[in-house]
Protein backbone atom coordinates (compact mmCIF):
# COMPACT_ATOMS: atom_id res chain seq x y z
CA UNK A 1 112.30 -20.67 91.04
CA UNK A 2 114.91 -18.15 89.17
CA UNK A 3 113.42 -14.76 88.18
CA UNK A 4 114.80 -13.63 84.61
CA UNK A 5 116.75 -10.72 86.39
CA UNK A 6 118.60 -14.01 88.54
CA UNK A 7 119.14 -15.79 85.57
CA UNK A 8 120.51 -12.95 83.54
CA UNK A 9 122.83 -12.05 86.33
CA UNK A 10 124.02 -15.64 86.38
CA UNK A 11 124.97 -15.54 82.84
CA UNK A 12 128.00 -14.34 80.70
CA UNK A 13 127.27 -10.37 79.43
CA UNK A 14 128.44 -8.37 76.83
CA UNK A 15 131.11 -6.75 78.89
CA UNK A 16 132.57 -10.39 79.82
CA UNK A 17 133.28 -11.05 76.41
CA UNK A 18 135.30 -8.16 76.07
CA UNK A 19 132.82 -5.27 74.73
CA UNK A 20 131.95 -2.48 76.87
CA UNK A 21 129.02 -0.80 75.46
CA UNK A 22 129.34 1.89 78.84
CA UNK A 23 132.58 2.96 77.38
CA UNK A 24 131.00 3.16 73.34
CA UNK A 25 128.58 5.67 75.14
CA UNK A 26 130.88 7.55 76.97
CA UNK A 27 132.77 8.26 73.74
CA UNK A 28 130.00 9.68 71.85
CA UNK A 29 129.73 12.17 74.71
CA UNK A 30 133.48 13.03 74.78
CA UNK A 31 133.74 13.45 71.00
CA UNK A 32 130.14 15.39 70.55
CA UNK A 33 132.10 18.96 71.55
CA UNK A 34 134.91 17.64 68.85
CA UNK A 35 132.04 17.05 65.82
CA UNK A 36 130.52 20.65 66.93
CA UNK A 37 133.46 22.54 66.31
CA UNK A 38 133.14 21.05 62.89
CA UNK A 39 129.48 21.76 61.68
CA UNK A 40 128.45 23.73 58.85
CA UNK A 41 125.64 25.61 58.29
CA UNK A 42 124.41 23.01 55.83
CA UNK A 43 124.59 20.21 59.07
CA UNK A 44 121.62 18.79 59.93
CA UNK A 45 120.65 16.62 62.98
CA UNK A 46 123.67 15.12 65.82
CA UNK A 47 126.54 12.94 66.54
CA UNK A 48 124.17 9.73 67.84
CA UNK A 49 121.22 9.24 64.74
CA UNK A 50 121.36 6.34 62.23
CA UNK A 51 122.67 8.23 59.20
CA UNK A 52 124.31 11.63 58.79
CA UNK A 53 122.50 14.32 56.98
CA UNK A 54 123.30 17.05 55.16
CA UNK A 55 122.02 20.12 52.53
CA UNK A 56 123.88 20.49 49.57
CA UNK A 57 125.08 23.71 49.70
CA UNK A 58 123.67 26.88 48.00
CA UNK A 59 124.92 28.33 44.42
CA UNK A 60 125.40 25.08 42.82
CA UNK A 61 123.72 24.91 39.36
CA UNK A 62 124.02 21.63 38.16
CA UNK A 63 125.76 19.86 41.90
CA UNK A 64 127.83 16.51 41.53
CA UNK A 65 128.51 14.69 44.72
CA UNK A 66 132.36 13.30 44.87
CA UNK A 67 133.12 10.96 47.14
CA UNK A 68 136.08 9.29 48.28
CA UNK A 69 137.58 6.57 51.34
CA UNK A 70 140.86 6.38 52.63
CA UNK A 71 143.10 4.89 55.78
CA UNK A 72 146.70 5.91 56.83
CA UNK A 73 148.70 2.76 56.43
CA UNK A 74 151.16 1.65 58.73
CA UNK A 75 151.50 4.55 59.95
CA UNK A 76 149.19 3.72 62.52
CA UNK A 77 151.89 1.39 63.61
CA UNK A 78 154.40 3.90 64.70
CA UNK A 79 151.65 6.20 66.07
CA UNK A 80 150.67 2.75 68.06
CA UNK A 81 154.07 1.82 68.87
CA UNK A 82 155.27 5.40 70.05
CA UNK A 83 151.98 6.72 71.80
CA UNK A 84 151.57 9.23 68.54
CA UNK A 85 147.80 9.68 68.77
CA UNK A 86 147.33 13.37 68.91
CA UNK A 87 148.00 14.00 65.48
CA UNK A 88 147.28 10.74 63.06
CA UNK A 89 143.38 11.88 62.12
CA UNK A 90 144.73 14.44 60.20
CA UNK A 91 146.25 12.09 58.02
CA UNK A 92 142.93 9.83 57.72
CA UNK A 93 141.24 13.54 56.59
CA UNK A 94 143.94 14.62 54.35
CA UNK A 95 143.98 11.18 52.55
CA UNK A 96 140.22 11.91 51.65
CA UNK A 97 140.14 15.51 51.23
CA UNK A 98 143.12 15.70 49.26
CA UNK A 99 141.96 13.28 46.78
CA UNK A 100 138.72 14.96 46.30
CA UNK A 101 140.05 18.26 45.40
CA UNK A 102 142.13 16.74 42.36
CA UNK A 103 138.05 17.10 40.78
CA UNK A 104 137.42 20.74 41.80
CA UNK A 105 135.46 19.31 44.54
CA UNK A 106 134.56 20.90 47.69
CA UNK A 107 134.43 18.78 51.00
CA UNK A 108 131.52 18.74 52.69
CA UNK A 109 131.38 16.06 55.27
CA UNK A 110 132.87 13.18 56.84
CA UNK A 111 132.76 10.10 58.64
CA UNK A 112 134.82 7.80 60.65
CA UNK A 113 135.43 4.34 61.14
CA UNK A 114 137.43 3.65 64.53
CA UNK A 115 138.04 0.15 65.17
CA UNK A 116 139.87 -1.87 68.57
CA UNK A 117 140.18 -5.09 70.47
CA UNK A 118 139.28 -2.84 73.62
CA UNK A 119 138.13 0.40 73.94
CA UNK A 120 140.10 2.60 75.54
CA UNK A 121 138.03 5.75 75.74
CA UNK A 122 141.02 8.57 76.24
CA UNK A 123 143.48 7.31 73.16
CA UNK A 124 139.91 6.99 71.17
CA UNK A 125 139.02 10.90 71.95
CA UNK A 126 142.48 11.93 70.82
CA UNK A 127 142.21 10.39 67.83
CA UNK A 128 139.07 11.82 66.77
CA UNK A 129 139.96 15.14 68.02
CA UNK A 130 142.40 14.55 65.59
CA UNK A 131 140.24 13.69 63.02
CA UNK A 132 137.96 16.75 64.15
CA UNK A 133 140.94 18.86 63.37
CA UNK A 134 141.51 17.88 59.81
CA UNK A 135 137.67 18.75 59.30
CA UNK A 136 138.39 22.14 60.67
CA UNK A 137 141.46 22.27 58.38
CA UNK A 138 139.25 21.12 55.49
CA UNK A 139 136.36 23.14 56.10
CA UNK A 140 134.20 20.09 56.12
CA UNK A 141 131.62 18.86 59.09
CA UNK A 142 132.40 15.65 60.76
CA UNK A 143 129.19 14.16 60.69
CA UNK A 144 128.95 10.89 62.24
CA UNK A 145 131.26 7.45 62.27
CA UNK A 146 131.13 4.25 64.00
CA UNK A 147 133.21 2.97 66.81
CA UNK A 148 133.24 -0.83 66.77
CA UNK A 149 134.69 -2.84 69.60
CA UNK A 150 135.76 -6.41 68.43
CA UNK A 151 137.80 -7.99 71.11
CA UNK A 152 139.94 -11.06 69.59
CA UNK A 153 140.74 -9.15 65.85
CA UNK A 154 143.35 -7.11 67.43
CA UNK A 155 146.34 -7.32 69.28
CA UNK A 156 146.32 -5.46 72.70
CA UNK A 157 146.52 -1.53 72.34
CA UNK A 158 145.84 -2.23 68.64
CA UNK A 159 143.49 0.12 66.45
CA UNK A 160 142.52 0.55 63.13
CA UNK A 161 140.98 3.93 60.98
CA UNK A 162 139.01 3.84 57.88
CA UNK A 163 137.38 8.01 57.08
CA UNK A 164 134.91 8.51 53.67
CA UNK A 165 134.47 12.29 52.81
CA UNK A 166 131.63 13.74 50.30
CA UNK A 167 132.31 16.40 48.72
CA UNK A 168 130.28 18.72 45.64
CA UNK A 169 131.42 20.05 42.40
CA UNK A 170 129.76 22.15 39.88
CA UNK A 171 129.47 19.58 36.80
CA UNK A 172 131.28 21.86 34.23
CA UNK A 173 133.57 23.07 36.38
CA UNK A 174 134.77 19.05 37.63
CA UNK A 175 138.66 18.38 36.59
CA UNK A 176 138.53 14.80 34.84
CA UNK A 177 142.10 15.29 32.67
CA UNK A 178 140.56 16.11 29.91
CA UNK A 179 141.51 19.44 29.61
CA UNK A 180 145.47 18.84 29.98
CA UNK A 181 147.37 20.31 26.62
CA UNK A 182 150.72 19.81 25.76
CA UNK A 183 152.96 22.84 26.94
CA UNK A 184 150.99 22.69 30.07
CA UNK A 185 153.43 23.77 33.23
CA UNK A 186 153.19 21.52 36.06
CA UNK A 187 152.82 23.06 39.75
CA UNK A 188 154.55 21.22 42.70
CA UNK A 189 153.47 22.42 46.38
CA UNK A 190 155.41 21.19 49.00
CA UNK A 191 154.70 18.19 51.34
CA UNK A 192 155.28 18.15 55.28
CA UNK A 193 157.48 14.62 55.06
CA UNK A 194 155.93 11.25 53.52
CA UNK A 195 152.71 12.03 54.11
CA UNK A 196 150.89 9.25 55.09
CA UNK A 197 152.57 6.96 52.36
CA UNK A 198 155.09 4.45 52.25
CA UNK A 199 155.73 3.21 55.93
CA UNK A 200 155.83 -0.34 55.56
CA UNK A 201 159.13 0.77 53.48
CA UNK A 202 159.89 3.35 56.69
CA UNK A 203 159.38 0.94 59.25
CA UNK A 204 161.44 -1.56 57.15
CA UNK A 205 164.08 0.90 57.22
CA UNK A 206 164.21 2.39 60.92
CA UNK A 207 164.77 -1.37 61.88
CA UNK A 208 167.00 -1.96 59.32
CA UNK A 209 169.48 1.15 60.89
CA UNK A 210 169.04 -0.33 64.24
CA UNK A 211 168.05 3.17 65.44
CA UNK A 212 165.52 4.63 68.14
CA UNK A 213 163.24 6.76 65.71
CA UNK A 214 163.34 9.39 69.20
CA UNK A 215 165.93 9.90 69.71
CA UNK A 216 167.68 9.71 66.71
CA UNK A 217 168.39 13.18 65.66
CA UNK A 218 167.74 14.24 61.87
CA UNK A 219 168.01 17.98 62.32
CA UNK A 220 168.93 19.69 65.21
CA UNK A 221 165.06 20.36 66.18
CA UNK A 222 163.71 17.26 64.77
CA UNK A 223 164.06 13.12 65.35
CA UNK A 224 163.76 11.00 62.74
CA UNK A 225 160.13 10.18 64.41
CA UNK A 226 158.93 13.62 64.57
CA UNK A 227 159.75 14.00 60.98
CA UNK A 228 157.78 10.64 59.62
CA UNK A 229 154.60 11.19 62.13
CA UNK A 230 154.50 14.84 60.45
CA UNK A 231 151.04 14.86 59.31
CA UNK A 232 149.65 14.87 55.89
CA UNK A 233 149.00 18.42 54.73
CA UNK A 234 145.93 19.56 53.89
CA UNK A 235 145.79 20.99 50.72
CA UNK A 236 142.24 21.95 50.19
CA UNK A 237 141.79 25.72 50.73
CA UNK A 238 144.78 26.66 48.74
CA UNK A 239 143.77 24.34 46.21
CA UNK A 240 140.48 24.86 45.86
CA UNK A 241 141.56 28.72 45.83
CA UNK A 242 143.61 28.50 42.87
CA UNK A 243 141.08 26.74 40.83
CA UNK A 244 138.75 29.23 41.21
CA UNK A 245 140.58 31.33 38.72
CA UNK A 246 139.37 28.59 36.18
CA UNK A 247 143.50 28.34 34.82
CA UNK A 248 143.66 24.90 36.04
CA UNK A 249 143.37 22.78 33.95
CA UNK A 250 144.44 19.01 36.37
CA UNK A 251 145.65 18.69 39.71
CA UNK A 252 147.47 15.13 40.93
CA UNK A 253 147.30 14.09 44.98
CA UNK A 254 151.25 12.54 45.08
CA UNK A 255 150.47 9.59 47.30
CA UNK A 256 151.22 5.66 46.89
CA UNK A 257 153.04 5.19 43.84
CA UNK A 258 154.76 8.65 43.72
CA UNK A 259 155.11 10.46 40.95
CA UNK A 260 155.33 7.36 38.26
CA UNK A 261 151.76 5.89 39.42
CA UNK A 262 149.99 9.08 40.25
CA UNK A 263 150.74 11.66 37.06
CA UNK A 264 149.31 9.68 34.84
CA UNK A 265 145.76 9.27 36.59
CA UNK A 266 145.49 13.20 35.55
CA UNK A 267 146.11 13.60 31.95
CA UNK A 268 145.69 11.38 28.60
CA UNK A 269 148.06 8.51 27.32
CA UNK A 270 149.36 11.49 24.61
CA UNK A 271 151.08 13.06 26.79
CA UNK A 272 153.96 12.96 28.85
CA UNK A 273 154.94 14.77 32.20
CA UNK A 274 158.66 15.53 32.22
CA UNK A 275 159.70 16.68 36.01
CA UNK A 276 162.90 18.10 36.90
CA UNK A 277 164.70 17.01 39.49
CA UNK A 278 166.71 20.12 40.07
CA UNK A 279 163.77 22.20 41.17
CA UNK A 280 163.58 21.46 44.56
CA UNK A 281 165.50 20.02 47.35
CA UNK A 282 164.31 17.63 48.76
CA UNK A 283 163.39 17.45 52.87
CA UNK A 284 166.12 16.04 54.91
CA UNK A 285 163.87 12.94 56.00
CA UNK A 286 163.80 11.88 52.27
CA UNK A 287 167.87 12.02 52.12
CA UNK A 288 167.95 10.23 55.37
CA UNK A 289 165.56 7.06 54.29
CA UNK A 290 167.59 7.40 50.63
CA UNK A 291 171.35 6.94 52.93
CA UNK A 292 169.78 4.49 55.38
CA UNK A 293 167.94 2.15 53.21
CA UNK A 294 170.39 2.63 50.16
CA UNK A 295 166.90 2.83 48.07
CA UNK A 296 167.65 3.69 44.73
CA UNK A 297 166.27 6.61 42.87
CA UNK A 298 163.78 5.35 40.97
CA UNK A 299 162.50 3.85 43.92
CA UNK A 300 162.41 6.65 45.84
CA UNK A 301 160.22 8.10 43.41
CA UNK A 302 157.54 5.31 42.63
CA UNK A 303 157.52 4.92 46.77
CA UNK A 304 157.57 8.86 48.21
CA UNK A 305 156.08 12.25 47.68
CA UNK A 306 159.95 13.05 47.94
CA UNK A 307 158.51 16.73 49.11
CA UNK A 308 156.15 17.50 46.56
CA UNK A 309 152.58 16.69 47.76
CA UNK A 310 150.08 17.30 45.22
CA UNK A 311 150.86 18.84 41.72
CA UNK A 312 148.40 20.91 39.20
CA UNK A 313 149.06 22.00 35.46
CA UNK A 314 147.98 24.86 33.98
CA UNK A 315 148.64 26.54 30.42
CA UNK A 316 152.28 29.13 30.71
CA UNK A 317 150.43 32.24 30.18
CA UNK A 318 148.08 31.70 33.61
CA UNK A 319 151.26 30.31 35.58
CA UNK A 320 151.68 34.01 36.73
CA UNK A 321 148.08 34.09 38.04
CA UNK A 322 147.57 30.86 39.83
CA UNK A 323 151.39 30.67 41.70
CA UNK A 324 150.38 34.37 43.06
CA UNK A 325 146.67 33.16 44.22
CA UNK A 326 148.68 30.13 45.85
CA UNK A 327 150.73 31.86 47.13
CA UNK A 328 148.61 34.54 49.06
CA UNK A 329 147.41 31.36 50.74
CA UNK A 330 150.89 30.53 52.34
CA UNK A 331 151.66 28.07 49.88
CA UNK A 332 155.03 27.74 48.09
CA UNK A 333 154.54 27.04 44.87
CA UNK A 334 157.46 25.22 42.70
CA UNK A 335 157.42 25.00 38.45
CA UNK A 336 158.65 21.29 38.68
CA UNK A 337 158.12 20.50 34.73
CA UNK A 338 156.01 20.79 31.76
CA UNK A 339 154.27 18.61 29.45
CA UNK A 340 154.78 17.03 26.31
CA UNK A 341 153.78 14.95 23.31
CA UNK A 342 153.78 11.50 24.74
CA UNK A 343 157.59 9.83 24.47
CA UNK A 344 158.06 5.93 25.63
CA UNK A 345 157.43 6.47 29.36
CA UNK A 346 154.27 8.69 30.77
CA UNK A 347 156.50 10.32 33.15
CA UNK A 348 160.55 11.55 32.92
CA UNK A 349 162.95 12.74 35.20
CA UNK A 350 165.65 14.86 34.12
CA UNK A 351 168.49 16.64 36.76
CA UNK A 352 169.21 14.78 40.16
CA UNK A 353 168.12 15.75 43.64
CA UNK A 354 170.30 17.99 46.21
């Protein structure tokens, strides 16, 4: 007669059918040092419970919770396809980050959602060392995630990233368009490259030139794949900064859709935003998909940040005060364009790019 252990041992495990709970564990120890660097005073508990908890910070009078949940696209693919790993988590905590700020919010934590056919346990630690980077950037805690093995739903080498930030806003102080006037000056701060939007259009377009993406020179210290797998900047401590002088009065995160989709989610259907074209030049990655893919302007601009990667308007007489707080961040801030009394079209373009 069997004994259960014989029996067991007999059967198929776990492991056979393609999960390897070892490796799961072996992750949460590797990444445990990554969420630490991360924490904020406000952190409670580990990397290993159930749910993530957290204090809402101090000084809040009347505290909103703002949350938001992002991915980066396909431009997973090329970090996939070209070993990119090191860097892509910054997109998946820009993505969230970024948005949340466009409502005066402050990040406070975030999770994860890391999912592959098969678990490989080093390109899985990059990645969320990644990830644990943005947070650092952000000022926010990564405070938990999930890891799911699910052999069979991808392809070999495959892997897939979901994040979902929380962030808090005082409730008179939260940025819903309302306050947007006409005459308002609109504030462009540079992007680092497409961000982490419009890559199925990228990819579509590498192939289409019938070039290798590394070795294909754009500028004489950069390949056409070092400038796409830029990551996302973070704009939240610049951002956040600037609002603080309580002159801003909406804020816009440029991401799919460009500037036709995305301007209009910040102000009311009286008004229009008229950009000019002529106020910055665009980065040379932007010309080169422009030449390559003979995309046509308007395109361009409903698909790209085309270098400007989140906007805010304030009224003329405080442009003097919040470009000088931006800029004793590091940022470069650009007047792009102003707003108007609404015309035909919710967004204009005047002048041409370089």
């Amino acid at each position: 007669m069997k004994s259960m252990s014989q029996d067991h041992q007999a059967g198929l495990s776990y492991r056979d059918a393609g999960v390897d709970i070892d490796a799961g564990n072996a992750l949460v120890e590797r990444i445990k040092p990554h969420a630490k660097r991360t924490a904020r005073k406000e952190s409670l508990g580990t990397l290993g419970g159930f749910g993530a908890l957290f204090k809402i910070p101090e000084g809040y009078q009347n505290p909103v919770l703002v949350s938001g949940t992002d991915g980066v696209g396909t431009k997973l693919k090329l970090a996939i396809d070209y070993q990119r790993h090191g860097q892509i988590g910054e997109d998946l905590v820009a993505m969230c980050v970024n948005d949340l700020i466009v409502a005066n919010a402050e990040p406070l934590f975030f999770l994860d959602y890391y999912a592959t056919g098969q678990l490989d346990v080093d390109i899985a630690e990059t990645v969320i060392a990644s990830i644990a980077h943005g947070c650092e950037l952000s000022g926010c805690a990564l405070a938990g995630g999930e890891t799911a093995e699910m052999p069979g739903m991808y392809q070999h080498g495959d892997y897939d990233l979901a994040g979902f930030c929380v962030g808090v806003a005082e409730e008179s102080q939260i940025l819903n368009g309302n306050g947007v006037n006409v005459g308002d000056v609109i504030i462009g701060l540079p992007s680092s490259g497409p961000h982490s939007n419009g890559y199925s259009l990228i990819r579509k377009i590498i192939a289409h030139a019938a070039i290798n993406p590394e070795t294909e020179q754009l500028t004489p210290d950069s390949t056409v794949l070092d400038a796409v797998m830029q990551p996302t900047r973070i704009y939240v401590k610049s951002v956040l900064k600037a609002m603080s002088t309580g002159h801003v009065t909406g804020a816009v995160h440029i991401t799919g859709g460009g500037f036709q989709e995305n301007l209009p989610r910040s102000f009311g259907d009286y008004l229009t935003a008229h950009i000019d074209l002529d106020r910055w030049t665009r980065p040379a990655i932007f010309q080169w998909l422009e030449a390559q893919g003979d995309v046509g302007a308007d395109e361009m601009l409903r698909t790209f940040n085309c270098g400007i990667g989140f906007v805010m308007f304030c009224a003329p007489q405080h442009v003097k005060d919040v470009t000088e707080v931006l800029t004793s961040t590091g940022e470069e801030p650009l007047i792009i364009g102003e707003l108007t009394e609404r015309q035909t079209d919710s967004v204009v373009f005047s002048g041409a790019f370089a």
